[in-house]
Protein backbone atom coordinates (compact mmCIF):
# COMPACT_ATOMS: atom_id res chain seq x y z
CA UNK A 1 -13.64 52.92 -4.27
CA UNK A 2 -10.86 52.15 -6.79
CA UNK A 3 -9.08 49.73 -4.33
CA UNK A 4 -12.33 47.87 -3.38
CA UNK A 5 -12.91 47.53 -7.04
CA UNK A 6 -9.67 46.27 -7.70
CA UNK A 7 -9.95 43.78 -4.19
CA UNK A 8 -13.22 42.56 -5.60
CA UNK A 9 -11.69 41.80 -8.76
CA UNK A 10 -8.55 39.79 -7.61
CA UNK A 11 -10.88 37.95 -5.07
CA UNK A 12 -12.86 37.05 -8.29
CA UNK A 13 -10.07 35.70 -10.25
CA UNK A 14 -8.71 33.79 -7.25
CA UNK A 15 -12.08 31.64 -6.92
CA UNK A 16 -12.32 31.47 -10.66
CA UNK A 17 -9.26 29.93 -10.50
CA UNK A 18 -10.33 27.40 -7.66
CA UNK A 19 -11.98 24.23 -8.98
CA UNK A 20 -15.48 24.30 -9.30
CA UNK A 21 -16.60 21.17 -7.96
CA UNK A 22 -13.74 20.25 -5.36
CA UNK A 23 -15.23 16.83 -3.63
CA UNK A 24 -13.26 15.02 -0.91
CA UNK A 25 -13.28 10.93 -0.41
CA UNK A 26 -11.90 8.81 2.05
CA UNK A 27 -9.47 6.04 1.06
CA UNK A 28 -8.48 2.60 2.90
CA UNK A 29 -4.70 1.84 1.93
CA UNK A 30 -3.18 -0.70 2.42
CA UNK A 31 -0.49 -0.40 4.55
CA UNK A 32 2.91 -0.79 2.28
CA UNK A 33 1.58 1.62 -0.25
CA UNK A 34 1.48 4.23 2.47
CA UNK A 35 4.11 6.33 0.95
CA UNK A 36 3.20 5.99 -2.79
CA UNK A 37 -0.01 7.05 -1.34
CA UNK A 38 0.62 9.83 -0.24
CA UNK A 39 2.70 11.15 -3.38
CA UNK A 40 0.10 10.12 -5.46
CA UNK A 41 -2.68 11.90 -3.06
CA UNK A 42 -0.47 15.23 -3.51
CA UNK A 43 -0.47 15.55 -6.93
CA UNK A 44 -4.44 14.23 -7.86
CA UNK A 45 -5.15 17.09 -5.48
CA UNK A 46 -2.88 19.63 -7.63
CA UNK A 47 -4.28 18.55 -10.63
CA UNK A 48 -7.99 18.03 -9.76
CA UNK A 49 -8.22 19.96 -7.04
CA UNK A 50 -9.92 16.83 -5.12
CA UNK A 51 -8.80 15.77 -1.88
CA UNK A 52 -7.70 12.10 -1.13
CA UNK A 53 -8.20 11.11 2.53
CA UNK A 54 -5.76 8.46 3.39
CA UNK A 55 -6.08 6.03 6.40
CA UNK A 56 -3.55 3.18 6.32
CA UNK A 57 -3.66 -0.65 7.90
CA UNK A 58 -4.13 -4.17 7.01
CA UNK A 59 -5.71 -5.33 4.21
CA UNK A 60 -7.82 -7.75 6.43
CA UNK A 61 -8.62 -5.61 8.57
CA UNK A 62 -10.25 -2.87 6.24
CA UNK A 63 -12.18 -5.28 4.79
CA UNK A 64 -13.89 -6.30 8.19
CA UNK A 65 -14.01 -2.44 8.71
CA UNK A 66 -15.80 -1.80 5.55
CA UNK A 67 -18.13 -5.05 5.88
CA UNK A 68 -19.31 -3.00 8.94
CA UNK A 69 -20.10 0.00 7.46
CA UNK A 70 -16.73 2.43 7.54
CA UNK A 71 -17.31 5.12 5.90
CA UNK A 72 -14.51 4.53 3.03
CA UNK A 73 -15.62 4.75 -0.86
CA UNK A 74 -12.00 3.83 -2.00
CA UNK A 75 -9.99 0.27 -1.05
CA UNK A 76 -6.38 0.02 -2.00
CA UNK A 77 -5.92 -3.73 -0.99
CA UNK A 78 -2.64 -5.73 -0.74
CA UNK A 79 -4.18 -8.61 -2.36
CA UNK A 80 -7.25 -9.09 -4.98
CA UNK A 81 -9.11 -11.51 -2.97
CA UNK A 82 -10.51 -9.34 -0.57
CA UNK A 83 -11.61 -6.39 -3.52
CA UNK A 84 -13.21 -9.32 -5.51
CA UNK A 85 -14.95 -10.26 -2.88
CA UNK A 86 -16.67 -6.98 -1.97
CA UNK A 87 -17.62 -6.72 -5.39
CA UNK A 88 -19.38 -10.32 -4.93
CA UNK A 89 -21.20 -8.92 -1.79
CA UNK A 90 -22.43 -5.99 -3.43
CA UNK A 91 -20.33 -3.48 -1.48
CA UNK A 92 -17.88 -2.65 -4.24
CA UNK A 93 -18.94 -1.34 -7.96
CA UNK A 94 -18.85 -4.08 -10.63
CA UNK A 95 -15.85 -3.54 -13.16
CA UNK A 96 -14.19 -1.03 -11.11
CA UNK A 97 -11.71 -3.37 -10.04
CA UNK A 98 -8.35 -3.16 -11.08
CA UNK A 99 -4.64 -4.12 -10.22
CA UNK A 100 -3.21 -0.61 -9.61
CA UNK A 101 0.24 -2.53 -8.16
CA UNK A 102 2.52 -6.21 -8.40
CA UNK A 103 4.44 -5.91 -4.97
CA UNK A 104 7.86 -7.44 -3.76
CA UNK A 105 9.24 -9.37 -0.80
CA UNK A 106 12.18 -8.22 0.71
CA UNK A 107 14.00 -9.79 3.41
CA UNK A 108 15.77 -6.39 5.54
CA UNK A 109 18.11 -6.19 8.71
CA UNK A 110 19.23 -2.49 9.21
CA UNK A 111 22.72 -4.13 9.69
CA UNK A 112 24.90 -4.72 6.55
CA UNK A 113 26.31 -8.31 6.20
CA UNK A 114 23.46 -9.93 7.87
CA UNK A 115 21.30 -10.59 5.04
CA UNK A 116 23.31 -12.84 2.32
CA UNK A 117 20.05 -14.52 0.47
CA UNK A 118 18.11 -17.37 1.65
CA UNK A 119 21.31 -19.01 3.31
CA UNK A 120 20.54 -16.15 5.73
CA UNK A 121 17.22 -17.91 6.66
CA UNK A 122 18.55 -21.71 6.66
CA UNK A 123 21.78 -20.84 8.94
CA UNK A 124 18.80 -18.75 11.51
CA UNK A 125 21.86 -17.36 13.57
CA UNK A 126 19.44 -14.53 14.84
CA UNK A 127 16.94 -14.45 17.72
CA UNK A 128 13.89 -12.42 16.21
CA UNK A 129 12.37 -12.39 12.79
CA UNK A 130 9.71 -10.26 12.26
CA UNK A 131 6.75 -10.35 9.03
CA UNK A 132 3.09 -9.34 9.51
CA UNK A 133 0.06 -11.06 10.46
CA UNK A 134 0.29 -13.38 7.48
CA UNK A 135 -4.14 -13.87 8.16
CA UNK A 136 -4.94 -9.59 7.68
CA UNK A 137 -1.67 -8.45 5.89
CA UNK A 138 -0.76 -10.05 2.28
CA UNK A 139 2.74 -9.53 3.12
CA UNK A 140 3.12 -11.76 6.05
CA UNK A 141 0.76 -14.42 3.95
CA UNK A 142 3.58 -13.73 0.97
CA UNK A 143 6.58 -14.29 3.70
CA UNK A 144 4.66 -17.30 5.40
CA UNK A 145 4.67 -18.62 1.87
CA UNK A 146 8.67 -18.07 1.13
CA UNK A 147 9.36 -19.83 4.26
CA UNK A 148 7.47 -22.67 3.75
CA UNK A 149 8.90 -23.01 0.16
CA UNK A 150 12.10 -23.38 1.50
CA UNK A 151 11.17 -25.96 3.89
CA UNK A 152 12.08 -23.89 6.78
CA UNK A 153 8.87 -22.46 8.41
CA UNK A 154 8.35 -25.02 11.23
CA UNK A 155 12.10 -24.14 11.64
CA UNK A 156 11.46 -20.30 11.97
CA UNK A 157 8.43 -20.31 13.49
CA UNK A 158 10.02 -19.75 17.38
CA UNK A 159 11.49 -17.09 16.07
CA UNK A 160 8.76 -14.86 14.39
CA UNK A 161 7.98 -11.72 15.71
CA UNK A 162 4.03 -10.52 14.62
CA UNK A 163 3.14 -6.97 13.84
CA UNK A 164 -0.46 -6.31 12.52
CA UNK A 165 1.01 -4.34 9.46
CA UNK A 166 3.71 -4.07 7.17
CA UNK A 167 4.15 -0.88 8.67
CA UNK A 168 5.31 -2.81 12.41
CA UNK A 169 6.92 -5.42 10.60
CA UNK A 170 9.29 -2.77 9.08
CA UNK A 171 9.27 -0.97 12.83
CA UNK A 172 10.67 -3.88 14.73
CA UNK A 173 13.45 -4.42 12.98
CA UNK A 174 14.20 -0.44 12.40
CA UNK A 175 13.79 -0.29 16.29
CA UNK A 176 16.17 -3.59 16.95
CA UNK A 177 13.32 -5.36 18.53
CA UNK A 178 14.03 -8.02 15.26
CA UNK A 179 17.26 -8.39 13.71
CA UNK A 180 15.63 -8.97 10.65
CA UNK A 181 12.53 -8.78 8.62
CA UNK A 182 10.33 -9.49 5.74
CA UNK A 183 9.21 -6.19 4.39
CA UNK A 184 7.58 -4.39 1.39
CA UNK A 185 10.65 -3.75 -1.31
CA UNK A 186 8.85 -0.24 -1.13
CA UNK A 187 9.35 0.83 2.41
CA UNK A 188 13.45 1.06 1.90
CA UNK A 189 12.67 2.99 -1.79
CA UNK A 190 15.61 5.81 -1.51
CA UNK A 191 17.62 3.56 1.41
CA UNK A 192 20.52 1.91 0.85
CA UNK A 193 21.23 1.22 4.76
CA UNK A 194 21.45 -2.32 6.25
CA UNK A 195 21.66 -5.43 3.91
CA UNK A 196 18.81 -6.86 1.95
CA UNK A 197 17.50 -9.94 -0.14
CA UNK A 198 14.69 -9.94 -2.73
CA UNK A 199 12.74 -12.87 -2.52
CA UNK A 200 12.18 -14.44 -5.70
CA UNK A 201 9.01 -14.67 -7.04
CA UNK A 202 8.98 -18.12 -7.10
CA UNK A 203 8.56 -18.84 -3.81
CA UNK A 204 5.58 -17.09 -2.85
CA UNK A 205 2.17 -15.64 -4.79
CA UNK A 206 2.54 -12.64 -6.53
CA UNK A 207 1.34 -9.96 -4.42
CA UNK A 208 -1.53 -8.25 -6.24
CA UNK A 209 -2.76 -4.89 -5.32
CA UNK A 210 -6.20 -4.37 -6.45
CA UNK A 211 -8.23 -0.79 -6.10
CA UNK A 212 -11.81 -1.19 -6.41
CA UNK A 213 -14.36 2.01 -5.98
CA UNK A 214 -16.96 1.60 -3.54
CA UNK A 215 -20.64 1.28 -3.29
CA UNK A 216 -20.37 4.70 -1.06
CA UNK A 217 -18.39 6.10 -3.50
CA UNK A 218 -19.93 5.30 -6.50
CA UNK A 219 -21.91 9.44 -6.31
CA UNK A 220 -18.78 10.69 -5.04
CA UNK A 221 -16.67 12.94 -7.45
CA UNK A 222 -13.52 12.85 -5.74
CA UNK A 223 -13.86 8.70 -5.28
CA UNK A 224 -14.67 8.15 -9.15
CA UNK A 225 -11.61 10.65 -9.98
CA UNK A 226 -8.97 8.86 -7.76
CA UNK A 227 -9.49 5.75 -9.28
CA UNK A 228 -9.33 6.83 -12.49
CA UNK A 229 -6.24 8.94 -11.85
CA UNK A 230 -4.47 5.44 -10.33
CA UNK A 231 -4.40 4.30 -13.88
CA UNK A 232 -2.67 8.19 -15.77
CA UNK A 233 0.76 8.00 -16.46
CA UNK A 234 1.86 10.33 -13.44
CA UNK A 235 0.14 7.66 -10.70
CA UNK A 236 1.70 4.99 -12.62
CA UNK A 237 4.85 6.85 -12.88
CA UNK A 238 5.09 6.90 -9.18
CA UNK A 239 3.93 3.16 -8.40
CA UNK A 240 7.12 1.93 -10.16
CA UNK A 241 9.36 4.46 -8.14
CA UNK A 242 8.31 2.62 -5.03
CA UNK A 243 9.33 -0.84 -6.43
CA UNK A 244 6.23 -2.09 -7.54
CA UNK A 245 5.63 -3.76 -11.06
CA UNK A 246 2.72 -2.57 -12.76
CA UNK A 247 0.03 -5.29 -14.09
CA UNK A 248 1.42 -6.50 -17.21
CA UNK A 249 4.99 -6.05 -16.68
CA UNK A 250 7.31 -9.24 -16.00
């Protein structure tokens, strides 16, 4: 009787311990946060006890999904169009909208010496360039919109190679199918391999990153919690790791 007592009473403690209102919510990310994502999701879970489900893609193509009725109650966009513009349809909560992340251009080849700066792009001594589908994905917009500052899109243009996300962009050229790429500065965070160029920010739109809660999210627990916790010091703490500048930073 003594050990059943004593059972009963650690069993007790354990789901005392447990938070009392656990909730779960579903989150579209955009596809070059996908690993700041999931750091992020790891510890709101350890220190809410909530659980983030994360589904990654375009930008553009979460929105459609979302116009339709997926059942997502976060967005993490790649741009701030497409949030604002749920809000304006009535499918995103008014003034929950917020920059959570300023992304960066990068211009990759997982060889070193290939990538010098822009001279790389105006001597085009490669066969395959790959960026993202510049009409779903911010960051093929953002490399559409380097190229054509430098006068050298209709130049590159043979020479593209499209994936639907960031996430193939980066993929081509890690699998030599491009010798180079334009990437998220975040996908080589902790890589030092091949060579690389940041793009100035003066030759394309800054790249903001706008979270905005959901109309199917505005009862959920877990929902409400993750956006707030996208603005505490640990979330924040973690978006710069990655390479991102927060919203008010130069």
């Amino acid at each position: 009787m003594k050990l059943l007592r004593l059972i009963a009473v650690v069993a007790g403690l354990l789901l005392g311990s447990a938070p009392s209102h656990a909730a779960q919510t579903n989150v579209a990310v955009a596809a070059n946060f996908t690993d700041a994502a999931k750091e992020i999701a790891a510890v709101f879970k350890q220190k809410t006890g909530h659980e983030a489900v994360l589904s990654f893609g375009a930008s553009g193509q979460f929105y459609t999904q979302i116009t339709q009725g997926a059942p997502f109650q976060v967005f993490l966009s790649a741009d701030d169009s497409r949030p604002k513009k749920l809000v304006e349809d009535g499918l995103a909560v008014e003034g929950s909208r917020f920059t959570y992340a300023i992304g960066k251009l990068v211009l990759w080849s997982k060889s070193p010496g290939i990538v010098t700066g822009e001279e790389t792009l105006k001597t085009a001594s490669f066969a395959k360039l790959s960026i993202c589908n510049p009409a779903a994905a911010p960051y093929g917009l953002a490399a559409v919109e380097a190229m054509k500052s430098l006068n050298l899109y209709d130049k590159l243009k043979p020479k593209l190679v499209e994936g639907a996300t960031i996430t193939q962009a980066y993929q081509f050229v890690e699998t030599g199918n491009a010798e180079l790429g334009f990437v998220a500065l975040s996908q080589l965070t902790g890589s030092e391999t091949g060579s690389r160029w940041i793009v100035p920010q003066a030759l394309y739109n800054p790249i903001r990153q706008d979270a905005v809660l959901l109309k199917t999210g505005s009862g959920n627990d877990a929902a409400s919690a993750f956006i707030t916790f996208l603005r505490s010091p640990e979330a924040r703490a973690i978006i710069e790791k990655y390479g991102y500048v927060l919203d008010g930073q130069s």
